[in-house]
Protein backbone atom coordinates (compact mmCIF):
# COMPACT_ATOMS: atom_id res chain seq x y z
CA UNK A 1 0.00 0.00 0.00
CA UNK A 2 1.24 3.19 -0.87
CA UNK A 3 -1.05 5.07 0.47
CA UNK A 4 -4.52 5.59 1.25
CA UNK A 5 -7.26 8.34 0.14
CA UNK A 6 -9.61 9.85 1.81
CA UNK A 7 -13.03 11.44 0.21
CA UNK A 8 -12.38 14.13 -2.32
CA UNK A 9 -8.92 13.12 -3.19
CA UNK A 10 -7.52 11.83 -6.68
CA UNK A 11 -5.34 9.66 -8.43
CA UNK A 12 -4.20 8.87 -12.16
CA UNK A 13 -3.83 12.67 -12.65
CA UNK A 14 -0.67 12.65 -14.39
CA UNK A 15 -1.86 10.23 -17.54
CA UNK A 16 -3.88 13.84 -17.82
CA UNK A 17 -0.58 15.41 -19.04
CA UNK A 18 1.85 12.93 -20.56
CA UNK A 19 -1.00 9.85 -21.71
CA UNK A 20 1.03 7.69 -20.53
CA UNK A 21 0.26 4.22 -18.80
CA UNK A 22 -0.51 4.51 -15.04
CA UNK A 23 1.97 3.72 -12.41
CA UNK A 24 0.07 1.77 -9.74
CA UNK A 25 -3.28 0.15 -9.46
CA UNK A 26 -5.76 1.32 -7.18
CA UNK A 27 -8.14 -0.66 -5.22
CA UNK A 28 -11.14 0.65 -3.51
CA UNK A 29 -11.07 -0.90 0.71
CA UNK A 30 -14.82 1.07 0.76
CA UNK A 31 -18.37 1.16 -1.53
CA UNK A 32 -16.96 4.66 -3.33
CA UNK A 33 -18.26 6.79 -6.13
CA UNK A 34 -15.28 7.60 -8.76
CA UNK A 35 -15.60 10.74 -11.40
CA UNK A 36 -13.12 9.79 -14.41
CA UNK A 37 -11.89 12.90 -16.89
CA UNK A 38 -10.52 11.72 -19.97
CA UNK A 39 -8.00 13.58 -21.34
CA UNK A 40 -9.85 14.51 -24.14
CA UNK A 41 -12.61 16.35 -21.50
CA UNK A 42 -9.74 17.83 -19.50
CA UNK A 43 -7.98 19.46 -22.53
CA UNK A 44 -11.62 20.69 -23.70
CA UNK A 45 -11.86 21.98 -20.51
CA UNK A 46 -8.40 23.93 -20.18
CA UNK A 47 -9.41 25.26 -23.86
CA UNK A 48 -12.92 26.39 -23.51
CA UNK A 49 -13.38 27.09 -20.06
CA UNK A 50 -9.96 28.45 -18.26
CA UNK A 51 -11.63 30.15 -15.54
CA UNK A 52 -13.16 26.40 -14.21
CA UNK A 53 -9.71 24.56 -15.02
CA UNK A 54 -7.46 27.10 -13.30
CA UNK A 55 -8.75 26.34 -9.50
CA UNK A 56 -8.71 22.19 -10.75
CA UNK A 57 -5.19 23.19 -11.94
CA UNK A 58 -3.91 25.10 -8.57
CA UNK A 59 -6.05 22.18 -6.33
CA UNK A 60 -4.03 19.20 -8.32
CA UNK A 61 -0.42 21.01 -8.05
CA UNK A 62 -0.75 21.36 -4.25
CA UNK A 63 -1.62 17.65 -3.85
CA UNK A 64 1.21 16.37 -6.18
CA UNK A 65 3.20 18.71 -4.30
CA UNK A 66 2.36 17.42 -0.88
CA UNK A 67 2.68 13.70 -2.69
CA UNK A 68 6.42 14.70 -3.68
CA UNK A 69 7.43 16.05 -0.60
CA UNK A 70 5.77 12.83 1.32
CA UNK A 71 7.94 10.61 -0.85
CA UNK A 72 11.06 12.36 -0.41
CA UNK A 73 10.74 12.55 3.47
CA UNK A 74 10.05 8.37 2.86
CA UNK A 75 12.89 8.22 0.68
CA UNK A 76 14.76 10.19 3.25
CA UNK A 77 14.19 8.40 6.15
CA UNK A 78 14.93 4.77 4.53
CA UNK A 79 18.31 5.91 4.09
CA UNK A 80 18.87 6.78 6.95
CA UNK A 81 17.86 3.81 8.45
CA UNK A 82 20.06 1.75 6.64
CA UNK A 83 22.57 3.51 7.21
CA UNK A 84 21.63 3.09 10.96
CA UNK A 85 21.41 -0.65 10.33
CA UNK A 86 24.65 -0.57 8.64
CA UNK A 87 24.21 -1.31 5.28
């Protein structure tokens, strides 16, 4: 598990920007109700209604953001626990 959402968050965001295949599966631990955006409907949105995609925009960045800096600190800490444990 890499990690678990809560209601209101997202994944698969970044096949949004490159198309490219996804990098994890998800699987749902509750009953949940998913919204998919092609990336057809999210360029149509950026192009005909900026003013709606900007705030989607600045909401994704911070999360991906937050995601980053959450891996790092993981990253981070690993290493320095085996370097603890000697290896």
């Amino acid at each position: 598990v890499l990690v678990t959402l809560s209601p209101g968050e997202f994944f698969g965001e970044i096949s949004l920007f490159d198309h490219g295949p996804r990098s994890a599966d998800v699987v749902a631990n509750n009953d949940s109700v998913l919204l998919k955006i092609s990336a057809a409907s999210f360029e149509k949105l950026l192009a005909e209604a900026p003013e709606l995609a900007a705030p989607f925009l600045f909401a994704m960045s911070k999360a991906l953001t937050a995601r980053i800096r959450a891996d790092n600190k993981r990253y981070r800490d690993s290493i320095q626990f085996a370097r603890a444990a000697g290896k």
